[in-house]
Protein backbone atom coordinates (compact mmCIF):
# COMPACT_ATOMS: atom_id res chain seq x y z
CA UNK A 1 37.43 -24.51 -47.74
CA UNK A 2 35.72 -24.58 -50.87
CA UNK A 3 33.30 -22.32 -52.59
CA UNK A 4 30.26 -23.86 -51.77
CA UNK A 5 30.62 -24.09 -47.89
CA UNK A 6 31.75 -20.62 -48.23
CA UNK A 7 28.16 -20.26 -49.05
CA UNK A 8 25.89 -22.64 -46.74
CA UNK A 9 28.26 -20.29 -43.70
CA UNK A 10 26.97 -17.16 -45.51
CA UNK A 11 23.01 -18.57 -45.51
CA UNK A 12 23.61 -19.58 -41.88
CA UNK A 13 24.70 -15.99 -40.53
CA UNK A 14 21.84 -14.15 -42.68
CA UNK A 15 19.32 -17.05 -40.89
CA UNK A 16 20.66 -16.30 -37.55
CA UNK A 17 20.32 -12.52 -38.13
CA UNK A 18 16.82 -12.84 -39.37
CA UNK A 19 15.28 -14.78 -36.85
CA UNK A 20 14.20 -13.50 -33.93
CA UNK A 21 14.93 -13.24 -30.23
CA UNK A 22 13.34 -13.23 -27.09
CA UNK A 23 13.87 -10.20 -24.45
CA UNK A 24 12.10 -8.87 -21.45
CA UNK A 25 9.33 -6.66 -21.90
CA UNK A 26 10.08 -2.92 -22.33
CA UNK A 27 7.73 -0.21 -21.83
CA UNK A 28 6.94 3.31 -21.37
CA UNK A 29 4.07 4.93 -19.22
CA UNK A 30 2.37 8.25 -18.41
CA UNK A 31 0.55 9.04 -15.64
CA UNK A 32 -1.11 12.77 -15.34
CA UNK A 33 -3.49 13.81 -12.35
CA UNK A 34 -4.04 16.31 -9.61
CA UNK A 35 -3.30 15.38 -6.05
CA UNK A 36 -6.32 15.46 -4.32
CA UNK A 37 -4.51 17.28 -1.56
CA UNK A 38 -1.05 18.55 -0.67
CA UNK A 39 -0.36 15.68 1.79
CA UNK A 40 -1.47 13.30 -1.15
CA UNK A 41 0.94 10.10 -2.28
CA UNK A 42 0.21 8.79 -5.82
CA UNK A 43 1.46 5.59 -6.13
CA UNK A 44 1.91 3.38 -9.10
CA UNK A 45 3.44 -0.52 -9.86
CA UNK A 46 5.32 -2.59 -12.47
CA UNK A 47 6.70 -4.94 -13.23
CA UNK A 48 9.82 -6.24 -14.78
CA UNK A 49 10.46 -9.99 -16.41
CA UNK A 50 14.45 -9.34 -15.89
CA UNK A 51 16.84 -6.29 -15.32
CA UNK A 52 16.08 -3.56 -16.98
CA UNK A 53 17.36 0.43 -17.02
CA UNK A 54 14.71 2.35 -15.47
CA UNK A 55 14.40 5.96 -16.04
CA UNK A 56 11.04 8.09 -13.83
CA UNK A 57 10.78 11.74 -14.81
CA UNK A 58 7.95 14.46 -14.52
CA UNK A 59 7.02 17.27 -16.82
CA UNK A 60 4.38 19.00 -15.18
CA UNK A 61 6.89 21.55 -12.77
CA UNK A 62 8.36 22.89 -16.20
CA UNK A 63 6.38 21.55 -18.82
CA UNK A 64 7.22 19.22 -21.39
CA UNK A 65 6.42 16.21 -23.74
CA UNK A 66 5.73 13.13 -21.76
CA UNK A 67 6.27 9.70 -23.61
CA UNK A 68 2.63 9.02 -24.66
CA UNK A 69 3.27 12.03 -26.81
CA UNK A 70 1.01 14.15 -24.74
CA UNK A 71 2.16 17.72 -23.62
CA UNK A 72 2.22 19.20 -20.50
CA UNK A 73 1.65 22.65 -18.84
CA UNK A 74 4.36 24.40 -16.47
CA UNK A 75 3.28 25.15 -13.20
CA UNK A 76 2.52 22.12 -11.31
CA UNK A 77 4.05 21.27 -7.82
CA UNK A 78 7.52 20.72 -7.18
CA UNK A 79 7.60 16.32 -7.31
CA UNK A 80 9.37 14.28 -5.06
CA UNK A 81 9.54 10.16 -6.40
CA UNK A 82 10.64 7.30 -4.49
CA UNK A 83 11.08 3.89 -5.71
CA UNK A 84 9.75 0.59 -3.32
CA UNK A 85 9.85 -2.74 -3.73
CA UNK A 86 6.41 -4.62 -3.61
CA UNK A 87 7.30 -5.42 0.07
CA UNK A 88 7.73 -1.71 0.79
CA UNK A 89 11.50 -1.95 0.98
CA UNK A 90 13.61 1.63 -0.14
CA UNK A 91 15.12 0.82 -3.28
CA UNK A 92 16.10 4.26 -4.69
CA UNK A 93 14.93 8.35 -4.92
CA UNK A 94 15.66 10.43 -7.44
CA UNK A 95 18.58 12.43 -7.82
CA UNK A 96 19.63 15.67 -7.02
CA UNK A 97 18.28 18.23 -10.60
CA UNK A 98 17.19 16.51 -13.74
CA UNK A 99 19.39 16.70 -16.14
CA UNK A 100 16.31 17.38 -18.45
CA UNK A 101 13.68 19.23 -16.69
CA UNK A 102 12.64 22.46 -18.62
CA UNK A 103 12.81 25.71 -16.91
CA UNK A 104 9.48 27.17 -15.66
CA UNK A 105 9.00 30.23 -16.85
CA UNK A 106 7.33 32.16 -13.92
CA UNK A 107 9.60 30.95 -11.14
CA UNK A 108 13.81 30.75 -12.99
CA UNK A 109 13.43 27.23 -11.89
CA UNK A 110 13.57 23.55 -13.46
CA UNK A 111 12.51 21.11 -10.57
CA UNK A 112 10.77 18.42 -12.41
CA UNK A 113 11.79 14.76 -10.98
CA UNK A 114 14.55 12.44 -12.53
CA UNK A 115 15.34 8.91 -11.17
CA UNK A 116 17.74 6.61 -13.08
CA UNK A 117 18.72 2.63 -11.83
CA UNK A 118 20.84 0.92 -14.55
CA UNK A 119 20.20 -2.61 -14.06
CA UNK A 120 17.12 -2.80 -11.86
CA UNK A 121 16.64 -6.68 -10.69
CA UNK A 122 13.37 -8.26 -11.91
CA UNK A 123 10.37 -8.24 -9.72
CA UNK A 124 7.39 -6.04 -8.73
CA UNK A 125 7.99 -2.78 -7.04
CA UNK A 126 6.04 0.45 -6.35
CA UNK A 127 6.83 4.00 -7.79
CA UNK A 128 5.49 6.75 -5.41
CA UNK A 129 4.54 10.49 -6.10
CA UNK A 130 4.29 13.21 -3.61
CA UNK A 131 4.47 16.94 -3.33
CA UNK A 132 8.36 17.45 -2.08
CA UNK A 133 7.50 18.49 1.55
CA UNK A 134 5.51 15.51 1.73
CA UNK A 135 7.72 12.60 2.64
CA UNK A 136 8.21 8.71 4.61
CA UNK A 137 9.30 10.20 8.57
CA UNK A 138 13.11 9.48 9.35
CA UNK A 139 12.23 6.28 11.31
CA UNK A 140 10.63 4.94 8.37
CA UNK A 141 11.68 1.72 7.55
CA UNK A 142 9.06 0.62 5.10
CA UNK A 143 6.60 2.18 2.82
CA UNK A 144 3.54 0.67 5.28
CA UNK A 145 5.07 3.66 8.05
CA UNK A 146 3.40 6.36 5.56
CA UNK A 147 3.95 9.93 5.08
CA UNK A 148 4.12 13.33 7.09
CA UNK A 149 3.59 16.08 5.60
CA UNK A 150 5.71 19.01 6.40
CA UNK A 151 4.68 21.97 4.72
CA UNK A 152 1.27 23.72 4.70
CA UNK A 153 -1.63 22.67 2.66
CA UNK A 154 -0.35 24.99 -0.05
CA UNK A 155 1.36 23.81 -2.57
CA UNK A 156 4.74 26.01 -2.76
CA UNK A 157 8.14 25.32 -4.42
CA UNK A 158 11.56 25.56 -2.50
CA UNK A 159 11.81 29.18 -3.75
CA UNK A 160 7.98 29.58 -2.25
CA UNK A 161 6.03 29.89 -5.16
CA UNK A 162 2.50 28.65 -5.24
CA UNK A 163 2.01 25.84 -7.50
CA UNK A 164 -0.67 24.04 -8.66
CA UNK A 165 -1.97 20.32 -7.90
CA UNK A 166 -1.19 18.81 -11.17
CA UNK A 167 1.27 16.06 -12.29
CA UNK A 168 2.99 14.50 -15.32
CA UNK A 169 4.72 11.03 -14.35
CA UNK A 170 6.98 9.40 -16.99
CA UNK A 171 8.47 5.43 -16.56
CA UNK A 172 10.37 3.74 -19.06
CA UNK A 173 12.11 0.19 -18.47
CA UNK A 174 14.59 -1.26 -21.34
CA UNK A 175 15.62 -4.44 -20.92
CA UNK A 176 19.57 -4.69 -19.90
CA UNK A 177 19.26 -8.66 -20.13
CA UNK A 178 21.33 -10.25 -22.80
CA UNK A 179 18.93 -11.21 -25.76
CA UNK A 180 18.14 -14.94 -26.09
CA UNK A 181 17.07 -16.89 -29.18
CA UNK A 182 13.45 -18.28 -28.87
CA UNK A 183 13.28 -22.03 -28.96
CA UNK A 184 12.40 -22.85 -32.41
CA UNK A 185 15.22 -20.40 -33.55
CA UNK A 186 17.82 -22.68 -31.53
CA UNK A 187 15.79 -25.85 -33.04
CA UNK A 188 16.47 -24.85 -36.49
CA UNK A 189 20.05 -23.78 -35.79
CA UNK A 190 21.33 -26.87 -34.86
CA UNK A 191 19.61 -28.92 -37.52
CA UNK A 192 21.30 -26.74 -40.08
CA UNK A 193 24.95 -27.28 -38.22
CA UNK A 194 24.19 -30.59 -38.06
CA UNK A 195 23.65 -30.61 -41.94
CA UNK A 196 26.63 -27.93 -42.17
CA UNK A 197 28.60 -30.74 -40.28
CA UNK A 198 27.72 -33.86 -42.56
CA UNK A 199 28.13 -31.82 -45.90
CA UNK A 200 31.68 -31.20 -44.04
CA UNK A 201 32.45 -34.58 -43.31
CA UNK A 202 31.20 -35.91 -46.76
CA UNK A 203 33.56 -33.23 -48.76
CA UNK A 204 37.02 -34.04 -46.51
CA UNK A 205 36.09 -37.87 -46.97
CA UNK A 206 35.77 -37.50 -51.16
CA UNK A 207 39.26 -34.72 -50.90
CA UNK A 208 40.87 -37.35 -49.19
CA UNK A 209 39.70 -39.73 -51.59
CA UNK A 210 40.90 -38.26 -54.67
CA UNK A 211 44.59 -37.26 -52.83
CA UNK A 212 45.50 -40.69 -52.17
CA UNK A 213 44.73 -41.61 -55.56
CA UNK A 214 46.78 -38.87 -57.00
CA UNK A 215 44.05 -36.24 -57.54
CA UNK A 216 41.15 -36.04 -59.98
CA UNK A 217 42.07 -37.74 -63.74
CA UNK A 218 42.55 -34.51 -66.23
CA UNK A 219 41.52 -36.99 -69.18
């Protein structure tokens, strides 16, 4: 292939790697409060355009930085988050110790909240907040069926230490969908292959040329 094609290939795969592409929205969030009682379920929504890794945590049992940059203060209660679709339907809790959560330094304990879904389907759903002996009864079988709370109206920690009301709620979503190249990119793509093409055609047609005629004259 000769030199100059070489070239247009090279100015086609810097275009395609300058232009831009379209993916789902990704976002982070913070949410900080106090419940307004023990038995108290905070409850917040999103949205997501197309799958996306979702990671929840809290800061406020431990402390911490939460992703708006803001800091928070050890001592709050010990957070239990559930994850709902906007119908109410259980889609995930979190799991069992965040990998993360700092250590309060009062109690020996880290306790804050950590929920991870790789892959989470597009759609609306519902993120909710409670205290952890606050929680949906066993014959719950949607959100609508509420809460029971089944500790006092203190506010203590599995190793019963009295916490405090506040709260520190992270979500982040990152899109897992495969990126896609906005209209006009694709548009301009295939007018310069097309060009690509008939520069192609044009240079085996004149090489074919000058072969059966034995070659270019040297005079």
């Amino acid at each position: 292939m000769g030199l100059k094609v070489i070239k247009y290939l090279a100015s086609l795969a810097l275009l395609g790697s300058a232009v831009g592409v379209l993916q789902a929205d990704s976002f982070t969030r913070t949410y900080t409060g106090s419940l307004s009682s023990s038995a108290a379920v905070v409850q917040e929504t999103f949205s997501l355009s197309s799958p996306s890794d979702l990671l929840v945590t809290t800061t406020s049992y431990g402390g911490g930085t939460n992703l708006d940059g803001s800091v928070a203060g050890a001592g709050g209660f010990q957070p239990s988050v559930t994850l709902y679709t906007a119908a109410g339907n259980y889609v995930a809790s979190q799991l069992a110790g965040s990998p993360i959560a700092k250590t309060d330094p009062s109690t020996g304990l880290a306790l804050d909240a950590y929920l991870s879904r790789l892959d989470l389907l597009a759609g609306s759903y519902i993120l909710t907040l409670t205290d952890w002996e606050t929680q949906q009864p066993p014959t719950a079988t949607n959100l609508s069926d509420g809460f029971v709370r089944y500790g006092g109206t203190t506010l203590m920690d599995v190793g019963g230490n009295t916490r405090n009301a506040t709260y520190a709620l992270n979500i982040s979503a990152t899109s897992s969908a495969a990126a896609v190249p906005e209209p006009a990119t694709l548009g301009f793509l295939l007018v310069a292959l097309s060009g690509l093409l008939l520069w192609t055609r044009k240079y085996s047609q004149s090489h074919s040329s000058d072969t059966i005629h034995g070659g270019p004259s040297s005079k």
